[in-house]
Protein backbone atom coordinates (compact mmCIF):
# COMPACT_ATOMS: atom_id res chain seq x y z
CA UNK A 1 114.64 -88.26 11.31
CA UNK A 2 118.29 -89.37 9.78
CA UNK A 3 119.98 -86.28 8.19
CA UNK A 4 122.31 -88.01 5.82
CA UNK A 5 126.17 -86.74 5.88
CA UNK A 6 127.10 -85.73 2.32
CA UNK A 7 130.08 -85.73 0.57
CA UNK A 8 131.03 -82.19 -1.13
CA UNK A 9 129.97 -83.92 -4.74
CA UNK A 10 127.01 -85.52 -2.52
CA UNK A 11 125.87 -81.96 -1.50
CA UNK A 12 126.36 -80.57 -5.27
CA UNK A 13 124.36 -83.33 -6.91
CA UNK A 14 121.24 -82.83 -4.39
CA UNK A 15 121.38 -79.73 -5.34
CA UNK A 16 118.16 -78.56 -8.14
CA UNK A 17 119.98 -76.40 -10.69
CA UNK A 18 118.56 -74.83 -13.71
CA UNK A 19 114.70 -74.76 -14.33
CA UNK A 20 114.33 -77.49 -12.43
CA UNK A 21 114.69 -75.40 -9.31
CA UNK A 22 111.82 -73.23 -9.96
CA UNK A 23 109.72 -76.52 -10.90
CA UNK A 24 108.95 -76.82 -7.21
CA UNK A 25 106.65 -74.00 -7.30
CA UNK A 26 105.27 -74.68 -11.05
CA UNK A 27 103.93 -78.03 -9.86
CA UNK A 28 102.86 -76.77 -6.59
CA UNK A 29 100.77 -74.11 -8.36
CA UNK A 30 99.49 -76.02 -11.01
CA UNK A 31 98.37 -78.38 -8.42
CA UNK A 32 95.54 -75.79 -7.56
CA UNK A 33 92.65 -77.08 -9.40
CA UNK A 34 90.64 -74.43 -8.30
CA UNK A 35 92.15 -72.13 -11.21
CA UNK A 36 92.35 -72.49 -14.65
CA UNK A 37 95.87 -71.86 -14.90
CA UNK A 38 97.44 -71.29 -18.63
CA UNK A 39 99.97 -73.05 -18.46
CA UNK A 40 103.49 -72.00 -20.87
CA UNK A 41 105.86 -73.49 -18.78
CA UNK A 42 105.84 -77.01 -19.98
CA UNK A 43 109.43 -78.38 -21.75
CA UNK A 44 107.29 -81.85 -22.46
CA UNK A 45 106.42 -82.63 -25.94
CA UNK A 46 103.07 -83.07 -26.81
CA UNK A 47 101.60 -86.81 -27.42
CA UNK A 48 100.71 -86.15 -31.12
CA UNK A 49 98.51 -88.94 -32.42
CA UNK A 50 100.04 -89.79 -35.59
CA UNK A 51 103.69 -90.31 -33.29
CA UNK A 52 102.19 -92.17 -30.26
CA UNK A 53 100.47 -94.58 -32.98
CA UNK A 54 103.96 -95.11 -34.74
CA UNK A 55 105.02 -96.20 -31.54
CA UNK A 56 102.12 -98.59 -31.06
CA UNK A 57 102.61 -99.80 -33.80
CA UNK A 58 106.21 -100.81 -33.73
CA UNK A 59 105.72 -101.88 -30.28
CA UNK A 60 102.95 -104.35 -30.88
CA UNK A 61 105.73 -105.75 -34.29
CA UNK A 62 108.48 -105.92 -31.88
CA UNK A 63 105.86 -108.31 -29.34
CA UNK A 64 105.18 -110.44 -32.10
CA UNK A 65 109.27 -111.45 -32.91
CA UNK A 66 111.39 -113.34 -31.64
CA UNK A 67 114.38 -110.88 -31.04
CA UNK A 68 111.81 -109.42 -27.90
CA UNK A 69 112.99 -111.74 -25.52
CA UNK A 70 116.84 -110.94 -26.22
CA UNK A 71 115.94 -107.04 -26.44
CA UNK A 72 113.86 -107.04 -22.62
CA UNK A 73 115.43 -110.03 -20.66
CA UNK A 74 118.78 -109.68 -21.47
CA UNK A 75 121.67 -107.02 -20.77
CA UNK A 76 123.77 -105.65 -23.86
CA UNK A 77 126.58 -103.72 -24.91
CA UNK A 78 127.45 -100.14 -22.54
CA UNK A 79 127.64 -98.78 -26.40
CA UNK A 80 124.17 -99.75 -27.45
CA UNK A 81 122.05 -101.75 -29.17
CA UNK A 82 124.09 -102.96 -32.38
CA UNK A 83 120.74 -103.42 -34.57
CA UNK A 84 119.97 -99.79 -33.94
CA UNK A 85 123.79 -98.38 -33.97
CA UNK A 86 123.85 -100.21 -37.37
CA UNK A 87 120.71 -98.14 -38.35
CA UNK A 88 122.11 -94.65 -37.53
CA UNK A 89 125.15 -95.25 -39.12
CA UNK A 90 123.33 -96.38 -42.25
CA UNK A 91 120.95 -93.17 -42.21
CA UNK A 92 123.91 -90.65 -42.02
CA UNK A 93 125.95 -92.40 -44.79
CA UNK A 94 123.29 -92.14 -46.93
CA UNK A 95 120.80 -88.93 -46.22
CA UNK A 96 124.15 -86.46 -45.68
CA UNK A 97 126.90 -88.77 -46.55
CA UNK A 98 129.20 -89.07 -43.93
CA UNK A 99 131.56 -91.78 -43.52
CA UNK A 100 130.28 -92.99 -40.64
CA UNK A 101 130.28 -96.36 -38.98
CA UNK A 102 129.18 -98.37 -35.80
CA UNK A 103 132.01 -97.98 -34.46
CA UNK A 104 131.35 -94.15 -34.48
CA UNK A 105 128.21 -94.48 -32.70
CA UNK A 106 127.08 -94.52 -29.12
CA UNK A 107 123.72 -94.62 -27.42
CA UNK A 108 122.76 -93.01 -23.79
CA UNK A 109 120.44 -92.83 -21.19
CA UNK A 110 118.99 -89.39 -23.00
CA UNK A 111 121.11 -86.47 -23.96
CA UNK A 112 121.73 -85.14 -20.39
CA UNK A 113 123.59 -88.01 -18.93
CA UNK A 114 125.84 -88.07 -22.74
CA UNK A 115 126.82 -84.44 -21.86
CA UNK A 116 127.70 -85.44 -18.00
CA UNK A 117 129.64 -87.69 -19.62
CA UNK A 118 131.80 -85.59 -21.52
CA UNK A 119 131.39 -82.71 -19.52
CA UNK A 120 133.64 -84.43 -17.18
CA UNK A 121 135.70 -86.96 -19.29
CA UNK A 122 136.95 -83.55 -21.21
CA UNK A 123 136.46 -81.13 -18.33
CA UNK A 124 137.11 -80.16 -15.04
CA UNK A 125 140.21 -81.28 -13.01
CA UNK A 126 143.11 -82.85 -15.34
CA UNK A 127 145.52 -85.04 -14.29
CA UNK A 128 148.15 -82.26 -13.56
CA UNK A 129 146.29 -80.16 -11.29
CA UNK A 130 144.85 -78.01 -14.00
CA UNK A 131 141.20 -76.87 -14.35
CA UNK A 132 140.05 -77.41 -18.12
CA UNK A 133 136.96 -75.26 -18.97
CA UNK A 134 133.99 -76.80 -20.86
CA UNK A 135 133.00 -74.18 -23.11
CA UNK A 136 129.53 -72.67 -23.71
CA UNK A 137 129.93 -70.32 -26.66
CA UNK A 138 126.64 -68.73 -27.27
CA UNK A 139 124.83 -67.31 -24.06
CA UNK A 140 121.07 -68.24 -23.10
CA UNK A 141 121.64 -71.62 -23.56
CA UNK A 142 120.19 -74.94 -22.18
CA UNK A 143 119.42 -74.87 -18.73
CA UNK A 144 120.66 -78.83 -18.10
CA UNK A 145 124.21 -77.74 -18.70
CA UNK A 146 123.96 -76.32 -15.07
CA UNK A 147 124.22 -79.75 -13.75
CA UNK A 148 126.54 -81.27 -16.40
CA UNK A 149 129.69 -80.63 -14.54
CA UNK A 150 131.07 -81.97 -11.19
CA UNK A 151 132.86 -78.93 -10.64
CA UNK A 152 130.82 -75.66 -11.26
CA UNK A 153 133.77 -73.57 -12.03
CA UNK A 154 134.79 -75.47 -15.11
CA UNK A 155 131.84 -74.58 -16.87
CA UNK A 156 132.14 -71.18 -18.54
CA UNK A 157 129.87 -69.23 -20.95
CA UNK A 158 130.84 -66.41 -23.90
CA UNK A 159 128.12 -63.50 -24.17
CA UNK A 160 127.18 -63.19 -27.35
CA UNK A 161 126.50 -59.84 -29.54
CA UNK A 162 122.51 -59.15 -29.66
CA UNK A 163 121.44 -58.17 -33.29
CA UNK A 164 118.23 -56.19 -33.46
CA UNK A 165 115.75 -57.40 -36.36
CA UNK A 166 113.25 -54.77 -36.21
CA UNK A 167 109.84 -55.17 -35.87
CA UNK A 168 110.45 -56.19 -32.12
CA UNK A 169 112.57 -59.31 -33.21
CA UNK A 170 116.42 -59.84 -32.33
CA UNK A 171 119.10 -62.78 -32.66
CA UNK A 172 121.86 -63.80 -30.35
CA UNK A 173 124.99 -63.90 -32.45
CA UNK A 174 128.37 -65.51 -31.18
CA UNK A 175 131.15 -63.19 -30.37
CA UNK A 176 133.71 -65.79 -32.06
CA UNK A 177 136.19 -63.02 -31.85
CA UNK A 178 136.43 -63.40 -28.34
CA UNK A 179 136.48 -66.90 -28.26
CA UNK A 180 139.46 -67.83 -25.80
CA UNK A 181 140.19 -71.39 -27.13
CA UNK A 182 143.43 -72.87 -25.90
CA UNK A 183 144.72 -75.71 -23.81
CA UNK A 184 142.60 -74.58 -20.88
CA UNK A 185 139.40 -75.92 -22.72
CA UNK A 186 138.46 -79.16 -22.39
CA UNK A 187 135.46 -79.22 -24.85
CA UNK A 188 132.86 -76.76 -26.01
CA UNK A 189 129.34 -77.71 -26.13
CA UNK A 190 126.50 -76.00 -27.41
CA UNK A 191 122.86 -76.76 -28.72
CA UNK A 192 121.76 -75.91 -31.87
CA UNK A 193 118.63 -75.47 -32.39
CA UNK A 194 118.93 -73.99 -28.97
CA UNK A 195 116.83 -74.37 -26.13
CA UNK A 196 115.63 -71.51 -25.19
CA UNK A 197 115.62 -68.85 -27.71
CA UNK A 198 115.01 -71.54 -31.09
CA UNK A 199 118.66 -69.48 -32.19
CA UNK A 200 120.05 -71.80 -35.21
CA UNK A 201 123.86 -70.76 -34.92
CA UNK A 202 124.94 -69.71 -38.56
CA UNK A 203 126.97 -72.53 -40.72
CA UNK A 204 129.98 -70.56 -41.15
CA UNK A 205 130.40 -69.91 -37.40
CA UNK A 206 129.79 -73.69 -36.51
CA UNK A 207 132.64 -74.38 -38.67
CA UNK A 208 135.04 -71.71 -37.17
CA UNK A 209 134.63 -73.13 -33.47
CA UNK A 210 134.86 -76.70 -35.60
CA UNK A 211 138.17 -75.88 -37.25
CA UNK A 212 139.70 -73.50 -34.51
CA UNK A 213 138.87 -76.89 -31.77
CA UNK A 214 140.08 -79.59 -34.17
CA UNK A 215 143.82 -77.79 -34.29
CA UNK A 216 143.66 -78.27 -30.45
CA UNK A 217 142.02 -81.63 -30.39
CA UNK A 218 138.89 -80.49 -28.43
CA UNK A 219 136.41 -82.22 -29.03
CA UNK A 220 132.82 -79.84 -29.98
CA UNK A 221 129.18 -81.49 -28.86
CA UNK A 222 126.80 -79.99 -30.54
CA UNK A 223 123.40 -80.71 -29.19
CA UNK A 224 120.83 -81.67 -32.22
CA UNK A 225 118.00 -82.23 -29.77
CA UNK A 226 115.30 -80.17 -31.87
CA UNK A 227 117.66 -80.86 -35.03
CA UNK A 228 116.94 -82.49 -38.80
CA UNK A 229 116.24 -85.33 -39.82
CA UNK A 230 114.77 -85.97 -36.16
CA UNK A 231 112.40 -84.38 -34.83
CA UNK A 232 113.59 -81.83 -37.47
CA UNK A 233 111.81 -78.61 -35.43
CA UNK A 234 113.60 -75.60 -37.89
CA UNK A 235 112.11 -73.41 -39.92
CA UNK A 236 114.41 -72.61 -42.12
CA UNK A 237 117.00 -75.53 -44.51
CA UNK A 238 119.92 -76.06 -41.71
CA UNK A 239 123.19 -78.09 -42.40
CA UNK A 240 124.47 -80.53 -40.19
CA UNK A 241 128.32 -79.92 -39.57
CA UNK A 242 130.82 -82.94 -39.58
CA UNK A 243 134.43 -82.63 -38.79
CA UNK A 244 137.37 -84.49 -36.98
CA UNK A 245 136.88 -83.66 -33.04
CA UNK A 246 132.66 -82.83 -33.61
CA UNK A 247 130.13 -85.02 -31.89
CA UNK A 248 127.44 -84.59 -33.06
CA UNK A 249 124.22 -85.70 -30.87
CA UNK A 250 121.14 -86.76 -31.28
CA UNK A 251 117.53 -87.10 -28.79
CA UNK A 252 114.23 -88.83 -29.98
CA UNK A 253 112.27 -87.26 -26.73
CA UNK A 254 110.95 -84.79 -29.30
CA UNK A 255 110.71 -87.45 -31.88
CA UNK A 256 108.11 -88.94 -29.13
CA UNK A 257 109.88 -91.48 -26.72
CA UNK A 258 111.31 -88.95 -23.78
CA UNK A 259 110.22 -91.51 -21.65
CA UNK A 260 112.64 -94.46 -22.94
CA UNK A 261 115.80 -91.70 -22.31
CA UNK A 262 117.90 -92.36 -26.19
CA UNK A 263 120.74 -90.10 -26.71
CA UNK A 264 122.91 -90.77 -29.44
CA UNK A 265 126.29 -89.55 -30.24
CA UNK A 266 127.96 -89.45 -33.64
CA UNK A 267 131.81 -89.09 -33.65
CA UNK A 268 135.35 -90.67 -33.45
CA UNK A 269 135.67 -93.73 -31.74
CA UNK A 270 138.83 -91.86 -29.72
CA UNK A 271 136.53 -89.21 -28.43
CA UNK A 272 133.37 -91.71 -27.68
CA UNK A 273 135.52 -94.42 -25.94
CA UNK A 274 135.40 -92.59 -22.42
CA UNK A 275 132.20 -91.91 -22.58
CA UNK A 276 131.19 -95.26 -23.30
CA UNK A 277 133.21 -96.45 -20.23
CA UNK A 278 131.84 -93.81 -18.05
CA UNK A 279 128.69 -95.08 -18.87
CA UNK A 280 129.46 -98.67 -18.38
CA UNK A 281 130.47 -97.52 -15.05
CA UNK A 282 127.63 -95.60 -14.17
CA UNK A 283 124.17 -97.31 -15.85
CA UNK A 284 125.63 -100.38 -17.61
CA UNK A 285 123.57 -99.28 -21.17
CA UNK A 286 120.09 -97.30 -22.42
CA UNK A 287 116.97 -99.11 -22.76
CA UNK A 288 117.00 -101.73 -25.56
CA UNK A 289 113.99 -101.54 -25.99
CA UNK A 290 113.46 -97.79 -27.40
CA UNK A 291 116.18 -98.55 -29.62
CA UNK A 292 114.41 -101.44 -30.65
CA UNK A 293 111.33 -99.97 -32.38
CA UNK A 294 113.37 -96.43 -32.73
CA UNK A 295 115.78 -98.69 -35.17
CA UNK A 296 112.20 -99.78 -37.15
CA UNK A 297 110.83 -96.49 -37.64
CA UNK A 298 114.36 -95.11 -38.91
CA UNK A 299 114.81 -97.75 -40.94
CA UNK A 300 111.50 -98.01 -42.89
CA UNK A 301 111.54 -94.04 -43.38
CA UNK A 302 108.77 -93.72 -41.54
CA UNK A 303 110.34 -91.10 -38.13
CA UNK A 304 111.88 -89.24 -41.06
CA UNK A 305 108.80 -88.42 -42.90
CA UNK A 306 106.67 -87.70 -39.22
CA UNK A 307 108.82 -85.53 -38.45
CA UNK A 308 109.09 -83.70 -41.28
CA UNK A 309 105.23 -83.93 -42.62
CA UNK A 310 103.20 -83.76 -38.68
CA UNK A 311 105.63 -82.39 -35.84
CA UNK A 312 107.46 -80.03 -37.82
CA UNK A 313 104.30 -78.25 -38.95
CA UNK A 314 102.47 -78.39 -35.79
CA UNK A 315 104.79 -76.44 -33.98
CA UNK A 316 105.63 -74.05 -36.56
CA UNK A 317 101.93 -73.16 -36.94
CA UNK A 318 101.54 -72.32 -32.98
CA UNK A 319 104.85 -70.38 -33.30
CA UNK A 320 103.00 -68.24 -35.67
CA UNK A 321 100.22 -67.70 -33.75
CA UNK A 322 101.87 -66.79 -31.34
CA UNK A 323 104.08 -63.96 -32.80
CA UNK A 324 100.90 -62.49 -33.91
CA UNK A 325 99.52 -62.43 -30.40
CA UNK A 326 102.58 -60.66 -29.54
CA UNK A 327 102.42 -58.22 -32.28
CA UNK A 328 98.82 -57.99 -31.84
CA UNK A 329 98.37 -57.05 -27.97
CA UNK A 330 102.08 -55.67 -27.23
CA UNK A 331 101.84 -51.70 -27.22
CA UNK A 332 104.62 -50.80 -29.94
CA UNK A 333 106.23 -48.15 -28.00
CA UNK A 334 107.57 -50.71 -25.29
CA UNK A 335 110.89 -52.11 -25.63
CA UNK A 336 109.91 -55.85 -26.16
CA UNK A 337 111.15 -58.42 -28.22
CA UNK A 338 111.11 -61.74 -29.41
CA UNK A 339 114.27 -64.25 -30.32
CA UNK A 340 113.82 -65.24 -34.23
CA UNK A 341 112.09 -68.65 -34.68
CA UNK A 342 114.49 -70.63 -35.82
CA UNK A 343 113.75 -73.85 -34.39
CA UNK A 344 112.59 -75.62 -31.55
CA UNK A 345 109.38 -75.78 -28.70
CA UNK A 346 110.18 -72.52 -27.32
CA UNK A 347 109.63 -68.43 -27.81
CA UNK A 348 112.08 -66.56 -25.98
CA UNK A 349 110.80 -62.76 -24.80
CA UNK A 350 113.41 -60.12 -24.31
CA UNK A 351 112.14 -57.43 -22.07
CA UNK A 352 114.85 -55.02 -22.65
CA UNK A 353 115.21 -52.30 -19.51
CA UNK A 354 112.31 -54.15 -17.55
CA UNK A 355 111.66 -52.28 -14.11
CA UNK A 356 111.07 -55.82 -12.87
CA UNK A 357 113.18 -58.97 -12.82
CA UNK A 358 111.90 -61.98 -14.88
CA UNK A 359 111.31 -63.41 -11.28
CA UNK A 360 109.21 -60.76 -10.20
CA UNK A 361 106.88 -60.74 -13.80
CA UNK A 362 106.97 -64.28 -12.98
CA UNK A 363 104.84 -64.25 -10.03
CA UNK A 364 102.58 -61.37 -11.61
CA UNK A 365 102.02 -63.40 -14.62
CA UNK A 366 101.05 -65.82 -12.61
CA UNK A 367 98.48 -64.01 -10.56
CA UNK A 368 97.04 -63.34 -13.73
CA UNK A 369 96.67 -67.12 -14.17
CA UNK A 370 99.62 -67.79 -16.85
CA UNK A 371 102.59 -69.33 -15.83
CA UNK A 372 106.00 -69.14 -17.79
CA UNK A 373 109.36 -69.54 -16.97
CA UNK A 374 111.84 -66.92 -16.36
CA UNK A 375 114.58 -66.94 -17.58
CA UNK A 376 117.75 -66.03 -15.34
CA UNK A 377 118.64 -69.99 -15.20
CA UNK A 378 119.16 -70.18 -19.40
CA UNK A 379 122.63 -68.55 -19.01
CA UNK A 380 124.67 -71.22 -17.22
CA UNK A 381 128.81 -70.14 -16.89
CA UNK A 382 128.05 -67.02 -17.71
CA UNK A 383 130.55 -64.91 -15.95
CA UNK A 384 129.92 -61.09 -14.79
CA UNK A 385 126.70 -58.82 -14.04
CA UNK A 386 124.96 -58.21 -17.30
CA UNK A 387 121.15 -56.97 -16.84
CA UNK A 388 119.86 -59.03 -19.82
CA UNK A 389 119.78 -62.23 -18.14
CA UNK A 390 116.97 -61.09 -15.32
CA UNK A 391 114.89 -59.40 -18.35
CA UNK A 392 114.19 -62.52 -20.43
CA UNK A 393 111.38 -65.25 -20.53
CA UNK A 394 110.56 -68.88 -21.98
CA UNK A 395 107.47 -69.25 -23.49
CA UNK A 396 106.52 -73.04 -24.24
CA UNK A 397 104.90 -74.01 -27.51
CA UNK A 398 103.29 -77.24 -26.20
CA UNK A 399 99.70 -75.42 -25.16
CA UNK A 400 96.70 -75.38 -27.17
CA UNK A 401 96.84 -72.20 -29.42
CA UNK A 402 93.98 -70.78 -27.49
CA UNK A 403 95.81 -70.70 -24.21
CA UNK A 404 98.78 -69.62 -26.05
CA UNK A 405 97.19 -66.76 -27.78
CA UNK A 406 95.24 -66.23 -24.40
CA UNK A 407 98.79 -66.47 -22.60
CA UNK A 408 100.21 -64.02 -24.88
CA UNK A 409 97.46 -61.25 -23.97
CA UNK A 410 98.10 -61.83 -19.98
CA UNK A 411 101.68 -61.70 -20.04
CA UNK A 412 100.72 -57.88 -22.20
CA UNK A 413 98.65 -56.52 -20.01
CA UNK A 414 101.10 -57.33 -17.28
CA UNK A 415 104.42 -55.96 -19.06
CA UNK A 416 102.30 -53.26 -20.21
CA UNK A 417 101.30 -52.19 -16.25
CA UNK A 418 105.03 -52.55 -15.40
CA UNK A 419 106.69 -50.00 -17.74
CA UNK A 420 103.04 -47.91 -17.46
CA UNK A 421 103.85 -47.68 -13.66
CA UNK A 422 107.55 -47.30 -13.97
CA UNK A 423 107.27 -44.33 -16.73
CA UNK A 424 104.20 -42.63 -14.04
CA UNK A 425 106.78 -42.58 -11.09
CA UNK A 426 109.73 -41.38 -13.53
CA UNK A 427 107.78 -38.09 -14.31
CA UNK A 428 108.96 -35.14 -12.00
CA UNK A 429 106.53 -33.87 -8.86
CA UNK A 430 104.45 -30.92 -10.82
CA UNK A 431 104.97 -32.42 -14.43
CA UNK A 432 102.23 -35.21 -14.44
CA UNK A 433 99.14 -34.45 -15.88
């Protein structure tokens, strides 16, 4: 058996981080057919028919031309596909008019190797000595940006302020005040819709980190994964922010092609430059040939209009469901609650003053044949010991709404025994009835 000698970086990188380290045990569980697990753990889109057919059918037009051969048999630019940059540059002149041109654009191997990118093109050791920070400036966020740095302590995270809604319902709101921008920072990234509470940070405070960055020349990635006009997953109108130092990017996995990895970034050629090098350095360019039909269905309107008419709705109409399973089976005097639904594939359950750890309702919800995810590995950087982050869990939107509304009553009854038990062993000896 060889047991390979790693470097320090070599060690790091084999290392799981995130959700992916408790995917180990959701596959290996899942993998017993013998129960019919309910299964809320999935961060795959579904295969909706009306988007796998678009696909088809831009597949089977790209076949039939002659650009295939040049799009599959030959290698390209590190910044992408030009017939496709052209496209996005088109669409965001003209739907939100920014000035934007090819020269602005630049297409990855999915979203999470763009922000490894600039995670550490902006971040981590400068050429002085000095640790620059990438900032995270609203805490749960995505669980990737675990892995986006090569050194772990240049990623740090801001807790935010936690606004109660009533009604069991609460936001995470960015604590802007304590924002500690300066020339430590290297860049702040965030997503937005986030992944995993579906929190839509407000305009206004977009635009403070925006302006406060651009006087400093960081640049701001804002993460548009589950964002208008593609795969547009909000429930509410949301503005797209533009400014100087912003890049702004993009993902069609949600749009329905997660398996051709198409991340697309949106800002100044300055900013994108490195990034494009450390891509041609690392994977040469993205697959041409998900740009290929992706630039069709942009162009003819078509990925728009899905998006906003089938895959918008479809989600939106399980996340209702399922916040009336919640109100429906959760006993009202418990201390539970549920992140806004902003946006996204994802409910996010807040469990405030649990007597267990999201690890630990983890494994009982899974007894009880559901499995979700819990959610200690959404708060990446996040310095200090705050409670929250072992009382929280992700709740995927991708099941049938039977198994989510069948979910929603297991994960109940097992909350419900856990503060039941832990209020029983609170009462003083001679007091319980």
């Amino acid at each position: 058996m060889i047991t390979p000698r790693l470097s320090k970086l070599g060690d790091r990188m084999s290392q799981l981080t995130g959700v992916r380290a408790i995917m180990k045990d959701i596959i290996e569980t899942l993998a017993n057919t013998d129960v019919r697990w309910i299964n809320l753990s999935a961060g795959n889109p579904l295969i909706l028919p009306e988007a796998e057919q678009m696909w088809r059918d831009y597949t089977a037009e790209l076949l039939a031309e002659p650009a295939f051969g040049e799009v599959l048999c030959r290698y390209g630019s590190s910044q992408g596909y030009e017939p496709f940059i052209e496209v996005i540059a088109d669409y965001f002149r003209q739907e939100y008019g920014w000035n934007v041109t090819p020269q602005q654009v630049l297409v990855t191997s999915g979203s999470q190797s763009l922000y490894f990118f600039a995670a550490n093109s902006f971040g981590g050791e400068s050429s002085s000595g000095d640790l620059r920070s990438v900032l995270l400036p609203l805490s749960p966020d995505y669980t990737g940006y675990n892995g986006v740095s090569l050194n772990p302590e240049a990623l740090v995270a801001l807790q935010p302020t936690i606004q109660h809604l009533g009604n069991h319902r609460f936001k995470y709101v960015p604590n802007l005040d304590r924002l500690p921008l300066d020339e430590s920072i290297g860049a702040v990234l965030f997503s937005r819709p986030c992944n995993p509470s579906g929190n839509v940070m407000a305009t206004e405070d977009v635009r403070r980190i925006a302006d406060r960055s651009a006087r400093l020349s960081i640049p701001v990635l804002i993460d548009s994964a589950y964002a208008p006009p593609f795969p547009n997953l909000v429930s509410q109108n949301m503005d797209l922010v533009w400014g100087d130092t912003i890049i702004h990017c993009l993902s069609l996995s949600k749009a329905g092609l997660p398996g051709e990895r198409l991340g697309v970034a949106i800002g100044a050629p300055e900013l994108l430059a490195p990034l494009q090098a450390f891509q041609a350095n690392a994977a040469i360019h993205s697959s041409r040939f998900g740009q290929a039909i992706a630039a069709k269905a942009i162009a003819s309107g078509q990925l728009a209009n899905l998006a906003k008419t089938v895959i918008q709705p479809h989600y939106h109409h399980k996340r209702e469901r399922l916040e009336a399973a919640f109100d429906r089976e959760m006993p009202q005097d418990i201390p539970w609650h549920l992140h806004v639904g902003e946006g996204g594939i994802f409910a996010w359950l807040w469990l405030q003053d649990s007597p267990h750890t999201d690890t630990d309702l983890y494994q009982a919800i899974k007894q009880a044949g559901t499995i979700v995810v819990p959610g200690q590995s959404f708060f990446p950087g996040l310095r200090g010991d705050w409670a929250h982050t072992h009382q929280c869990l992700r709740i995927s939107l991708t099941a049938s709404v039977e198994d989510i509304e069948a979910g929603v009553a297991a994960i109940a009854r097992v909350v419900t025994q856990a503060y039941n038990a832990e209020a029983r062993s609170a009462v003083p000896v001679g007091q319980a009835t």
